[in-house]
Protein backbone atom coordinates (compact mmCIF):
# COMPACT_ATOMS: atom_id res chain seq x y z
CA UNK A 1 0.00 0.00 0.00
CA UNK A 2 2.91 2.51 1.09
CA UNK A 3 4.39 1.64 -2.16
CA UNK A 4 1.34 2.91 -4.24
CA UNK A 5 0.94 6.23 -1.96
CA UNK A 6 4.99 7.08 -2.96
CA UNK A 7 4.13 6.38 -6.61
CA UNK A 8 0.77 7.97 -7.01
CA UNK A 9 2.52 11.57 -6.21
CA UNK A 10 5.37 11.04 -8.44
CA UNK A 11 2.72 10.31 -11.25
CA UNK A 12 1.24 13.76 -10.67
CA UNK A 13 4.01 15.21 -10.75
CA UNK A 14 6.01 14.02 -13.60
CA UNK A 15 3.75 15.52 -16.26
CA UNK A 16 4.03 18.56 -14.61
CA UNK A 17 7.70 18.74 -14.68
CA UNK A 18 7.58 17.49 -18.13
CA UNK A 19 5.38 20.33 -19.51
CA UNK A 20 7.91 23.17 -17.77
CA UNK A 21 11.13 21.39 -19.11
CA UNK A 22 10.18 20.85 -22.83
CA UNK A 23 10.91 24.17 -24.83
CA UNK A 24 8.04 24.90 -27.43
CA UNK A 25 8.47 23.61 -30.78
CA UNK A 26 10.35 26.65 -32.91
CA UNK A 27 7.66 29.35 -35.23
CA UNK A 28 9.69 28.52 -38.02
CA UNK A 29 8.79 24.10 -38.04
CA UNK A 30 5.34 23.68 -39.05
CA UNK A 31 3.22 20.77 -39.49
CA UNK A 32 3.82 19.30 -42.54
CA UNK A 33 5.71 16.67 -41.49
CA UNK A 34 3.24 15.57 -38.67
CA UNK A 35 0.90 15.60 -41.60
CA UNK A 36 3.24 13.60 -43.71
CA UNK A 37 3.77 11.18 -41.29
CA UNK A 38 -0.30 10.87 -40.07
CA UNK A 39 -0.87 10.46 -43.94
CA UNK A 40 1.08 8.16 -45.22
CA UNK A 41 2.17 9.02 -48.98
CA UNK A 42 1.01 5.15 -49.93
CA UNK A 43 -2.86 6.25 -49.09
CA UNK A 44 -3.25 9.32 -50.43
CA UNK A 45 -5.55 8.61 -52.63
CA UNK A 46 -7.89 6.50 -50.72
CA UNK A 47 -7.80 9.33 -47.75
CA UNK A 48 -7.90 12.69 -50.23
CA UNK A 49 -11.34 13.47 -50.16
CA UNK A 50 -11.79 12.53 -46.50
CA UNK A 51 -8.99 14.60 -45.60
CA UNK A 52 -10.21 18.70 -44.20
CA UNK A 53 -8.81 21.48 -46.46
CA UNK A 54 -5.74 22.71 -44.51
CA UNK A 55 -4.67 18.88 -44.24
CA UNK A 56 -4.90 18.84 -48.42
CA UNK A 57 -2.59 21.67 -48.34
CA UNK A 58 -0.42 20.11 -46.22
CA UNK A 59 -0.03 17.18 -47.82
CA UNK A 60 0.40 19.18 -51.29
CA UNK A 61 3.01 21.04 -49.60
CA UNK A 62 4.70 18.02 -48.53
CA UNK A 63 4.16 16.11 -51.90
CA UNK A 64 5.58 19.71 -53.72
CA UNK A 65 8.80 19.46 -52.02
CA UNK A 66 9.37 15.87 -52.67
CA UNK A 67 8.45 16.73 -56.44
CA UNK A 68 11.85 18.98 -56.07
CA UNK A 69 14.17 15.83 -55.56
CA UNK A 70 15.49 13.87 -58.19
CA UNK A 71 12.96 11.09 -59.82
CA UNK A 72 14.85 8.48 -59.82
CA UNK A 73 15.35 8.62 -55.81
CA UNK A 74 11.90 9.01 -55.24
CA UNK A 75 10.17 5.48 -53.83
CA UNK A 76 7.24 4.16 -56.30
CA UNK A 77 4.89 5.63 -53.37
CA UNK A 78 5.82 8.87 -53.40
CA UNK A 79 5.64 9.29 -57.20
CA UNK A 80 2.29 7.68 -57.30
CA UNK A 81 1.36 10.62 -54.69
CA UNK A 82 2.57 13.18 -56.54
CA UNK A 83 1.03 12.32 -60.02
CA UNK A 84 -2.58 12.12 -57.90
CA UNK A 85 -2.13 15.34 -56.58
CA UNK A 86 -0.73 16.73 -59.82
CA UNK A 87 -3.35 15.31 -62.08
CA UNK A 88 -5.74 13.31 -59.86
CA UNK A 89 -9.42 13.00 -60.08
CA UNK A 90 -10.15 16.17 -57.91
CA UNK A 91 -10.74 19.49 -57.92
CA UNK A 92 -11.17 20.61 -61.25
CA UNK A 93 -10.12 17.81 -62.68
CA UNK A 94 -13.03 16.09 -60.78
CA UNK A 95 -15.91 14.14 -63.29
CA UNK A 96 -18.98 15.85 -63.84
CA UNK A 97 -20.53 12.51 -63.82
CA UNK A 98 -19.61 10.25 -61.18
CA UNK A 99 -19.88 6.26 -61.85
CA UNK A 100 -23.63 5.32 -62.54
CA UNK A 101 -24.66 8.15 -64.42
CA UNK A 102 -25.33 6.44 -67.49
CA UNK A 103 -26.95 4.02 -66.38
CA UNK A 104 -29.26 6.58 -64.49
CA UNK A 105 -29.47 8.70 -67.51
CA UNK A 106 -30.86 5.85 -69.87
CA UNK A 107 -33.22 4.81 -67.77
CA UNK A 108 -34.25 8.25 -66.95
CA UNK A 109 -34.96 8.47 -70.44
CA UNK A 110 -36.76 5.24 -71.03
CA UNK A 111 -38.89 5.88 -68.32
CA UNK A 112 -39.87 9.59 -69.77
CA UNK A 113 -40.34 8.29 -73.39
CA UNK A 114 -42.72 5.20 -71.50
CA UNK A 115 -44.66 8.26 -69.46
CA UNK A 116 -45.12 10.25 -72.56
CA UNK A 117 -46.17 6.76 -74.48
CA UNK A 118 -48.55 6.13 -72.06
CA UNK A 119 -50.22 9.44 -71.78
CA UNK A 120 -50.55 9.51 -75.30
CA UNK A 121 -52.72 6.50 -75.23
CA UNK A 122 -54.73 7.49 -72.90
CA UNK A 123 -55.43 10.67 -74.38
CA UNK A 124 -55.90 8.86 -77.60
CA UNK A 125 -58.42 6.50 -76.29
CA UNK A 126 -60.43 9.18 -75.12
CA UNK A 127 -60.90 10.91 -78.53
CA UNK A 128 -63.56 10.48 -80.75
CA UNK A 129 -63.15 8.33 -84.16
CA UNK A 130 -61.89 9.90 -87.11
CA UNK A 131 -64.15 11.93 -89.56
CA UNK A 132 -65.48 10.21 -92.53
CA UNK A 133 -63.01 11.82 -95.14
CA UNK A 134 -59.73 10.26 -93.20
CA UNK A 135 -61.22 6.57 -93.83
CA UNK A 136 -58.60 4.74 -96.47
CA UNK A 137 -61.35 4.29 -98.67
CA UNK A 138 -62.21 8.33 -99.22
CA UNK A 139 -58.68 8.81 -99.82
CA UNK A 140 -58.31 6.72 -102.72
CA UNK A 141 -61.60 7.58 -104.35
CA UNK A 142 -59.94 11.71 -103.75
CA UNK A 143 -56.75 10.21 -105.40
CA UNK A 144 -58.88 8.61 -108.34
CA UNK A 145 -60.86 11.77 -108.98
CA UNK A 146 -57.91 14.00 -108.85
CA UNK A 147 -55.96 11.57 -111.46
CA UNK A 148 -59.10 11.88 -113.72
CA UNK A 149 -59.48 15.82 -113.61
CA UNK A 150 -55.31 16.07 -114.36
CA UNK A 151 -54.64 17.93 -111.27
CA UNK A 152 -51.75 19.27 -110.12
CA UNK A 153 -51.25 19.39 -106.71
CA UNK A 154 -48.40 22.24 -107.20
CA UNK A 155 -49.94 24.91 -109.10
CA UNK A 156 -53.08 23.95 -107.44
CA UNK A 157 -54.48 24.52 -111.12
CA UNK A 158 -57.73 22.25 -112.03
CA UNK A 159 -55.92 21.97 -115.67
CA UNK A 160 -52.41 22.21 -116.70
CA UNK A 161 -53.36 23.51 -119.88
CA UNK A 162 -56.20 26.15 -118.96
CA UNK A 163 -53.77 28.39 -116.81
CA UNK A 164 -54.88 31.95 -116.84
CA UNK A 165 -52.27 34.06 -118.66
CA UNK A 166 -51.94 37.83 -118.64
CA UNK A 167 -51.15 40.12 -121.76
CA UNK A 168 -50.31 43.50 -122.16
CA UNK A 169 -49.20 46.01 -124.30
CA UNK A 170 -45.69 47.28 -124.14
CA UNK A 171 -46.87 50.17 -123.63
CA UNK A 172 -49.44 49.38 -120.52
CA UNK A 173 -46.55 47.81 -119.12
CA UNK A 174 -44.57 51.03 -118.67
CA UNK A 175 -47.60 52.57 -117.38
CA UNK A 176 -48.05 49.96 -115.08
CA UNK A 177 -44.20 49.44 -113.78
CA UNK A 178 -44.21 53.19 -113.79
CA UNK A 179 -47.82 53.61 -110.91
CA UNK A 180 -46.02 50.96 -109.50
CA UNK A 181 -43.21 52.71 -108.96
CA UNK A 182 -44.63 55.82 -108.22
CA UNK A 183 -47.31 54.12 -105.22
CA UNK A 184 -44.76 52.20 -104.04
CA UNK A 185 -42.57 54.62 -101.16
CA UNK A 186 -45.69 56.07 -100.63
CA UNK A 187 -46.70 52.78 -99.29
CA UNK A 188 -44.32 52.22 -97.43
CA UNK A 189 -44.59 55.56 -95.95
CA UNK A 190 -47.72 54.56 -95.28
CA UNK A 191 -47.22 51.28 -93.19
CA UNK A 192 -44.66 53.42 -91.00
CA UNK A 193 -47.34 56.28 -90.00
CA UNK A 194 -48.04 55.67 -86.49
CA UNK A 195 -52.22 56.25 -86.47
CA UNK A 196 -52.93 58.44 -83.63
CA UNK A 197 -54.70 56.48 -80.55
């Protein structure tokens, strides 16, 4: 019992007398390699995007000064560290679409193209039947009549050879060309007027 009364005081102490000897660690040291060391080069990239911001600078600190040594001293861990942080999947280098997205994107879009599908049924089954002149049969006998009549469905003519033709003089034609020209600014002055309100 005496034994753990003499030790229990020297326990207390000895932290004590171990905060007032040690000196404060210099301004100029900083973190980085407490950083280094918690994060070990090998894991960066499992640990980057679990890692807080100031630690990510840290560690690109870190990985920027071992970038500064010769390549072919560097270990195969340390390179692989500094080509993720150089040119990793992060940042702005991140993908827009992370893994998945095509698949949800495809079936997004099935799914709208079998809403839209299935809306336009329903509407469809809740119209009324087609008019008369849209039956198969109307159409053809249209077609047949046409054929017989000759017409053409691009001069919208009855006949091709009873088109209406329009003669003049060469002399009506200046006089025509010439009102023409004569209406025509005022026209135009006429579509700019603003009519009073």
């Amino acid at each position: 019992m005496q034994a753990l009364r003499l030790v229990r005081p020297r326990g207390t102490l000895q932290p004590l007398l171990r905060l007032s000897t040690t000196a404060a660690p210099p301004p100029g040291t900083s973190t980085r390699a407490r950083s280094a060391s918690v994060i070990p080069l090998s894991n960066v990239e499992a640990q980057w995007e679990r890692m807080k911001k100031d630690e990510k600078i840290e560690v690109h600190n870190a990985v920027h000064e071992i970038m500064k040594k010769d390549w072919r001293t560097l270990s195969l861990d340390e390179k692989k560290a500094a080509y993720y942080i150089a040119f990793g999947p992060h940042g702005p280098r991140k993908p827009l679409n992370p893994p998945g997205t095509n698949w949800q994107i495809f079936f997004g879009t099935v799914g709208l193209i079998g809403l839209s599908i299935s809306i336009f049924l329903v509407i469809r089954s809740f119209a009324p039947p087609p008019v008369r002149t849209m039956t198969k049969e109307w159409q053809e006998e249209t077609n047949r009549i046409a054929i017989e009549n000759k017409q053409d469905p691009i001069q919208v003519s009855p006949r091709r050879d009873t088109r209406a033709r329009v003669t003049c003089s060469p002399n009506e034609s200046r006089t025509l060309s010439s009102l023409f020209l004569l209406l025509y600014p005022i026209n135009r002055l006429a579509l700019h007027v603003e009519r009073p309100r």
